[in-house]
Protein backbone atom coordinates (compact mmCIF):
# COMPACT_ATOMS: atom_id res chain seq x y z
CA UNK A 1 86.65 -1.63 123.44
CA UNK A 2 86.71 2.30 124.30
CA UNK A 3 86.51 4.92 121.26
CA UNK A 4 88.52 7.42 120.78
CA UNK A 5 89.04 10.51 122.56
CA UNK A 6 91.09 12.62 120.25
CA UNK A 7 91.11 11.99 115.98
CA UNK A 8 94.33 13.52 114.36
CA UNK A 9 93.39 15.23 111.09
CA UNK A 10 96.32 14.44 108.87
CA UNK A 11 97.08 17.53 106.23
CA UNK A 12 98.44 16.95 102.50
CA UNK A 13 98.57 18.29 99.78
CA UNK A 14 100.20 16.18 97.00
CA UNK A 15 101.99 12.51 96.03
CA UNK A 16 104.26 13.35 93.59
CA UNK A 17 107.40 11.48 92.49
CA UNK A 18 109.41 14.29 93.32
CA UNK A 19 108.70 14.85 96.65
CA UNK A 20 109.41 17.98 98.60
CA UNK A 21 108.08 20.34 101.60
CA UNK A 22 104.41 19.60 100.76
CA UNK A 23 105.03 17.01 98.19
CA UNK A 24 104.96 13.33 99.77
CA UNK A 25 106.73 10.89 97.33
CA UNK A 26 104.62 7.95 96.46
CA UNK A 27 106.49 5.31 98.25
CA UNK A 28 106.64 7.32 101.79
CA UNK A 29 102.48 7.89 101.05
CA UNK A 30 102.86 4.25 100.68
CA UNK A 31 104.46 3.79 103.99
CA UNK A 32 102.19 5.96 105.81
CA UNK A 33 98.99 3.72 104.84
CA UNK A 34 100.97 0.51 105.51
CA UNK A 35 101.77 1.91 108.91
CA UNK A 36 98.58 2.85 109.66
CA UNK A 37 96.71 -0.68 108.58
CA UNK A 38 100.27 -2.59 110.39
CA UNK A 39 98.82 -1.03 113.63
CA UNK A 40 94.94 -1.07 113.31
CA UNK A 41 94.24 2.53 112.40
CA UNK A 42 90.59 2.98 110.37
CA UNK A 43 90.09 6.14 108.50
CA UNK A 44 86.76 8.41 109.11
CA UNK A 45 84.69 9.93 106.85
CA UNK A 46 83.69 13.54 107.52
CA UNK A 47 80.54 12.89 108.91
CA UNK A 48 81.84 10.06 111.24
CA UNK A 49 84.72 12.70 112.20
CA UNK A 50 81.77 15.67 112.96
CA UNK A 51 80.12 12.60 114.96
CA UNK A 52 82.56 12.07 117.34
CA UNK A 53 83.21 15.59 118.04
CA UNK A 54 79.83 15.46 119.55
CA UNK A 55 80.63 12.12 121.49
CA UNK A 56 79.08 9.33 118.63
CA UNK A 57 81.78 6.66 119.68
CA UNK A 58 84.41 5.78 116.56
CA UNK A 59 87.37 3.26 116.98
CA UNK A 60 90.13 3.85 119.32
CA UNK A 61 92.54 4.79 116.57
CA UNK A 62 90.79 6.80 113.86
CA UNK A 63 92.43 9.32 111.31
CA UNK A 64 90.56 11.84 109.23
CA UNK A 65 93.04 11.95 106.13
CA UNK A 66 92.54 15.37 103.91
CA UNK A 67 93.95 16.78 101.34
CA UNK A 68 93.94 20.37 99.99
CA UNK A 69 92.97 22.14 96.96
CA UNK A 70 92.55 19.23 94.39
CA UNK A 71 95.60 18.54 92.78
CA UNK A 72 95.92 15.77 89.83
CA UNK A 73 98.53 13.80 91.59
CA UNK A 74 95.63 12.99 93.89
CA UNK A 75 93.97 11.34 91.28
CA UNK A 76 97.37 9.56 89.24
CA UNK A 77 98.90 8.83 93.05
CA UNK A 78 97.11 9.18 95.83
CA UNK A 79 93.97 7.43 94.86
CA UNK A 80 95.36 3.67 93.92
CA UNK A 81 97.33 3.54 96.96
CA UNK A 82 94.15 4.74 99.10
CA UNK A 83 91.95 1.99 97.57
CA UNK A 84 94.87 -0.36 97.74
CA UNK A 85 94.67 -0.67 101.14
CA UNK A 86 91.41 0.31 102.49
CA UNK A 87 91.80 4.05 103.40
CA UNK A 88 89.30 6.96 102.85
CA UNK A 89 90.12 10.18 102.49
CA UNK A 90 88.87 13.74 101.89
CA UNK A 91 89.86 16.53 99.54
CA UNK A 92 88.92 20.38 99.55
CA UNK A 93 88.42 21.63 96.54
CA UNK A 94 89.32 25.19 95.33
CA UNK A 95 86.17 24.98 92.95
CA UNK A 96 87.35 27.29 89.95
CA UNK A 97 90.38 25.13 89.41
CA UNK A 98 88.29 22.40 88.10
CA UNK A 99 87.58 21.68 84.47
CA UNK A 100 85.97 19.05 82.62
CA UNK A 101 87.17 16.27 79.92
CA UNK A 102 87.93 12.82 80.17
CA UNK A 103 89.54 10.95 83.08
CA UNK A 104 93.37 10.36 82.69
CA UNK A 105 95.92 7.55 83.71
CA UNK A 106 96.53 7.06 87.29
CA UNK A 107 99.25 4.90 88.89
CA UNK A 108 99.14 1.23 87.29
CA UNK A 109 98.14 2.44 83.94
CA UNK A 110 100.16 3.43 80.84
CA UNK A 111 101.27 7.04 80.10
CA UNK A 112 101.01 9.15 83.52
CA UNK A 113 100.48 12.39 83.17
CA UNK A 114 103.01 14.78 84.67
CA UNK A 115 102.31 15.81 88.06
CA UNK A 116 104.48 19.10 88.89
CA UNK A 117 105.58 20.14 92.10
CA UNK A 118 103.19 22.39 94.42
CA UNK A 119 105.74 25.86 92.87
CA UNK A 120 105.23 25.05 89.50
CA UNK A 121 101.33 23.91 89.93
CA UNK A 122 101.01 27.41 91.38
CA UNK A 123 102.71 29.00 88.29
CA UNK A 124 100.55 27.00 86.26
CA UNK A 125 97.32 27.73 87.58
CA UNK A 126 97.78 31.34 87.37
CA UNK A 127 99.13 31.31 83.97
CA UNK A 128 95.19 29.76 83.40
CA UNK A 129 96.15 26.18 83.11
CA UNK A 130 94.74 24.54 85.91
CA UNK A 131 93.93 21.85 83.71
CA UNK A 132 97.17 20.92 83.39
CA UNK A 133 97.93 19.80 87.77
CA UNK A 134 93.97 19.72 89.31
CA UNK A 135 91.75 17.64 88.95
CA UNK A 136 88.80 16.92 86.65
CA UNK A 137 85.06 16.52 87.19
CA UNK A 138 85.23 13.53 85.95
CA UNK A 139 87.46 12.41 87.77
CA UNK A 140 86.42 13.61 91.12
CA UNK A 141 83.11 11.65 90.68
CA UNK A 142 84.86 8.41 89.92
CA UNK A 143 86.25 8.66 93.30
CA UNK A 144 83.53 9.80 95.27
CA UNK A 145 81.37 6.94 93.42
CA UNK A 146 83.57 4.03 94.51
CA UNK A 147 83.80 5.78 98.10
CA UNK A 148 87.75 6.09 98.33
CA UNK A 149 87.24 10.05 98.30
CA UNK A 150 84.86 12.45 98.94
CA UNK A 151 84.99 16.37 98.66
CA UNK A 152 84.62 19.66 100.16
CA UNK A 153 84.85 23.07 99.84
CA UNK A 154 87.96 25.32 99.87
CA UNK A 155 86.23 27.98 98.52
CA UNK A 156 86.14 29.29 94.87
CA UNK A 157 89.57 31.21 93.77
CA UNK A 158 91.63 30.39 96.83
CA UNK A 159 92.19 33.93 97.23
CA UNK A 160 93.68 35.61 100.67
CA UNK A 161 91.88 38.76 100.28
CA UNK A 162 92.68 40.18 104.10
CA UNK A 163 95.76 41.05 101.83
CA UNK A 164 96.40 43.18 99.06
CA UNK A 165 94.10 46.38 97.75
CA UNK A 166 90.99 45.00 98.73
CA UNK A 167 91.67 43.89 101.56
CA UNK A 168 88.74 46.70 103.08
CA UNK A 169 86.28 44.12 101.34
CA UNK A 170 87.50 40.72 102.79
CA UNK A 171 84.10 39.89 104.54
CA UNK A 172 82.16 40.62 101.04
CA UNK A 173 85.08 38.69 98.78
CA UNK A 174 84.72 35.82 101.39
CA UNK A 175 80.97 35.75 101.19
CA UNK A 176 81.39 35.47 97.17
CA UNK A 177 83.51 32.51 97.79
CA UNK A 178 81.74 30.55 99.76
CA UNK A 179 78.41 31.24 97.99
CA UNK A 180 79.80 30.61 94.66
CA UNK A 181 81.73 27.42 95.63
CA UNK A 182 78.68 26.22 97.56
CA UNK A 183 76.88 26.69 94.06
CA UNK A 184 79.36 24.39 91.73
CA UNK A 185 79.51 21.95 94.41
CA UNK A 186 75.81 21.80 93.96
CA UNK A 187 75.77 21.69 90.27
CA UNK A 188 78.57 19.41 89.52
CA UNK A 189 77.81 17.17 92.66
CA UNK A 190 74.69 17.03 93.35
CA UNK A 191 74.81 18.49 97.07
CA UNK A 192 77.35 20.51 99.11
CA UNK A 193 78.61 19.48 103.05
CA UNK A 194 78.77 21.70 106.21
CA UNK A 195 83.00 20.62 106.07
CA UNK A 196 85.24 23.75 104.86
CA UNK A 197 89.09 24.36 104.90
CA UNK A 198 90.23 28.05 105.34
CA UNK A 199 92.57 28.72 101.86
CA UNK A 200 96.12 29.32 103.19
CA UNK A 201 94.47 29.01 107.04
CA UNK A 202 93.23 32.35 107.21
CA UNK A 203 90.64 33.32 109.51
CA UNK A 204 88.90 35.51 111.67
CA UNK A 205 85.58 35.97 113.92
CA UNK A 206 84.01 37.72 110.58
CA UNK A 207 85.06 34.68 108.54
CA UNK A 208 83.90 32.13 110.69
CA UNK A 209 80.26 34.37 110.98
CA UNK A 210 79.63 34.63 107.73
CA UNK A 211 81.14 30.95 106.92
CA UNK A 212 78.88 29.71 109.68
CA UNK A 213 75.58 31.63 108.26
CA UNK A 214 76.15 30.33 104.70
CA UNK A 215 76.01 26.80 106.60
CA UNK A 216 79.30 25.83 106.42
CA UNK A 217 79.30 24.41 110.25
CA UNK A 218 82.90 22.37 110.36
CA UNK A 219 85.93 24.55 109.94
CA UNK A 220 89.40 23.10 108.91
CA UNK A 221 92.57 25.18 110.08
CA UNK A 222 95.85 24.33 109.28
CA UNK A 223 97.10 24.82 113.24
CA UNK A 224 98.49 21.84 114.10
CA UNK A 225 98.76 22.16 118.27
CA UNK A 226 95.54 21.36 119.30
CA UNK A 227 93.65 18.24 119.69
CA UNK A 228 90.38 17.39 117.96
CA UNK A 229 88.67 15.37 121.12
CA UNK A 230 84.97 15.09 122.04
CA UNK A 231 83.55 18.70 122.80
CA UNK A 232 86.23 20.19 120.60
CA UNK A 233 84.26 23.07 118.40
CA UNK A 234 83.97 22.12 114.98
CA UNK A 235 84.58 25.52 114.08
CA UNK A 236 87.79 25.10 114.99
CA UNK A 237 89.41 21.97 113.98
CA UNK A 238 93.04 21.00 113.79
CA UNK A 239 95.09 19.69 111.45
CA UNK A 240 98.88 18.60 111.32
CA UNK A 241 100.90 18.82 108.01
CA UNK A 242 102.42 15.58 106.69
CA UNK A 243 105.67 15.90 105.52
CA UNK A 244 107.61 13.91 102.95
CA UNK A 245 108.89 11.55 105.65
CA UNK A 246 108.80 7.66 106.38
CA UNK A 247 105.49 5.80 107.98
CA UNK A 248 107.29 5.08 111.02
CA UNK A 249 107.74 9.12 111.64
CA UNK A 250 104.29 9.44 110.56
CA UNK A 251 103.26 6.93 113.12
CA UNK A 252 105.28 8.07 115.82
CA UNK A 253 103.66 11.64 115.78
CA UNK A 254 100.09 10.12 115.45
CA UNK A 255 100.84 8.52 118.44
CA UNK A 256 101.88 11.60 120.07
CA UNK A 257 98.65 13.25 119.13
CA UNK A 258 96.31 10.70 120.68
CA UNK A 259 98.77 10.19 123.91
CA UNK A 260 96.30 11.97 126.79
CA UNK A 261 99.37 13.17 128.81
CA UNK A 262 101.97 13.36 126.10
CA UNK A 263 99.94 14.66 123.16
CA UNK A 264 99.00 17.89 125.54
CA UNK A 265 102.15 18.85 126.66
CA UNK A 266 104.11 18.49 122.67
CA UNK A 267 101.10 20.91 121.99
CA UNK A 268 101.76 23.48 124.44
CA UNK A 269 105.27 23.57 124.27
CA UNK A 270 105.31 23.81 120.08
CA UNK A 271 102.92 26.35 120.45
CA UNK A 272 105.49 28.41 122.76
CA UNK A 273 108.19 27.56 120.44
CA UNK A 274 106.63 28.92 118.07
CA UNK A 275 105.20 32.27 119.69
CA UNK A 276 108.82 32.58 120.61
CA UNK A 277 109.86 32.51 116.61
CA UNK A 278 107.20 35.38 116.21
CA UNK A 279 107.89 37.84 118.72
């Protein structure tokens, strides 16, 4: 049987009850992995991902599934259904978020702790109480040690500093980031990987430089109109947003992105659509 020639990356962020923009509900995160095993997908570790990017040969239809910034309902959601049935995924932490203390409930158990949607977790994390919607260290070891997830960088503060006042001191603030994140990764880990998502998909040439010389080799963007074949630099990788839709939608645009006449064409033409938007 041929490998594959292109990997979607799928992009969430949270399974929360709720739902939303970037909020999948549990039962359409449930769909998407029952799609996925219903038609013989397999999900890819980094490593196996950065493998075939170089031509190591991984099944026909392989997904990298990530997650950003470490939210709780990762842990209470997200999680069981992963390990349910069989899935992998990967999760970029924003590294000051994180606190320690004991491991809480997740799906299945009694007394679930509230997970907020993404607006409110953003209110709460910068009213200091990230505690309350990311994850713990605890936590985030208990799921790398069974294998279900394993975690990244997405730098330290999640900060866009191209923006604002000091914006004339992006490439130092960026540096800081990385370094520092790098560090607790270390500490609180044991080791930190080459794989590193851009916070809010900013990036330049200077970025990737100084991402690159701090040894942070595979860069995750958030453009989605691209396709992640063999030969594809893995300083530029895409990524398409999952949205809080069924599995069969979900399916249908996977299928898109591995199609080798289709899947080029949807790119170019959503990528003119949305040039169009801009100008």
């Amino acid at each position: 049987m041929s490998g594959a020639t292109t990997v979607p990356v799928m992009m969430y962020h949270h399974v929360t009850p709720q739902g939303g923009m970037i909020n999948a509900t549990p039962e359409h995160f449930e769909q998407h992995l029952q799609w996925l095993q219903r038609n013989g997908w397999v999900s890819l570790s980094a490593e196996q991902f950065a493998g075939h990017l170089v031509g190591r040969k991984v099944p026909r239809k392989s997904v990298l599934i990530t997650f950003d910034d470490g939210y709780l309902d990762n842990w209470v959601y997200a999680y069981p259904l992963l390990k349910k049935y069989g899935f992998t995924a990967t999760i970029f932490l924003v590294t000051s978020w994180v606190n320690d203390g004991p491991v809480r409930p997740y799906a299945g158990q009694a007394d679930l702790p509230y997970c907020p949607t993404h607006k409110e977790c953003e209110e709460l994390i910068a009213a200091g109480r990230s505690d309350e919607v990311i994850l713990r260290w605890s936590e985030i070891r208990a799921m790398q040690q069974e294998g279900v997830i394993e975690f990244h960088s997405h730098t330290h503060t999640h900060t866009r500093w191209d923006l604002g006042a000091q914006r004339a001191e992006k490439n130092e603030k960026i540096r800081w980031e990385l370094e520092q994140s790098r560090q607790t990764l270390i500490t609180q880990l044991g080791a930190v990987s080459p794989h590193f998502c851009w916070p809010q998909g900013y990036f330049d040439q200077d970025y990737v430089r100084i991402a690159q010389e701090l040894g942070f080799t595979h860069l995750y963007t958030t453009q989605a109109f691209g396709s992640n074949q063999v030969g594809t630099s893995p300083a530029h990788i895409y990524r398409f947003a999952v949205r809080d839709t069924t599995g069969a939608s979900v399916g249908r645009r996977l299928n898109v992105a591995v199609h080798p006449l289709i899947g080029p064409v949807f790119n170019a033409w959503k990528a003119w659509r949305r040039r169009r938007r801009q100008q």
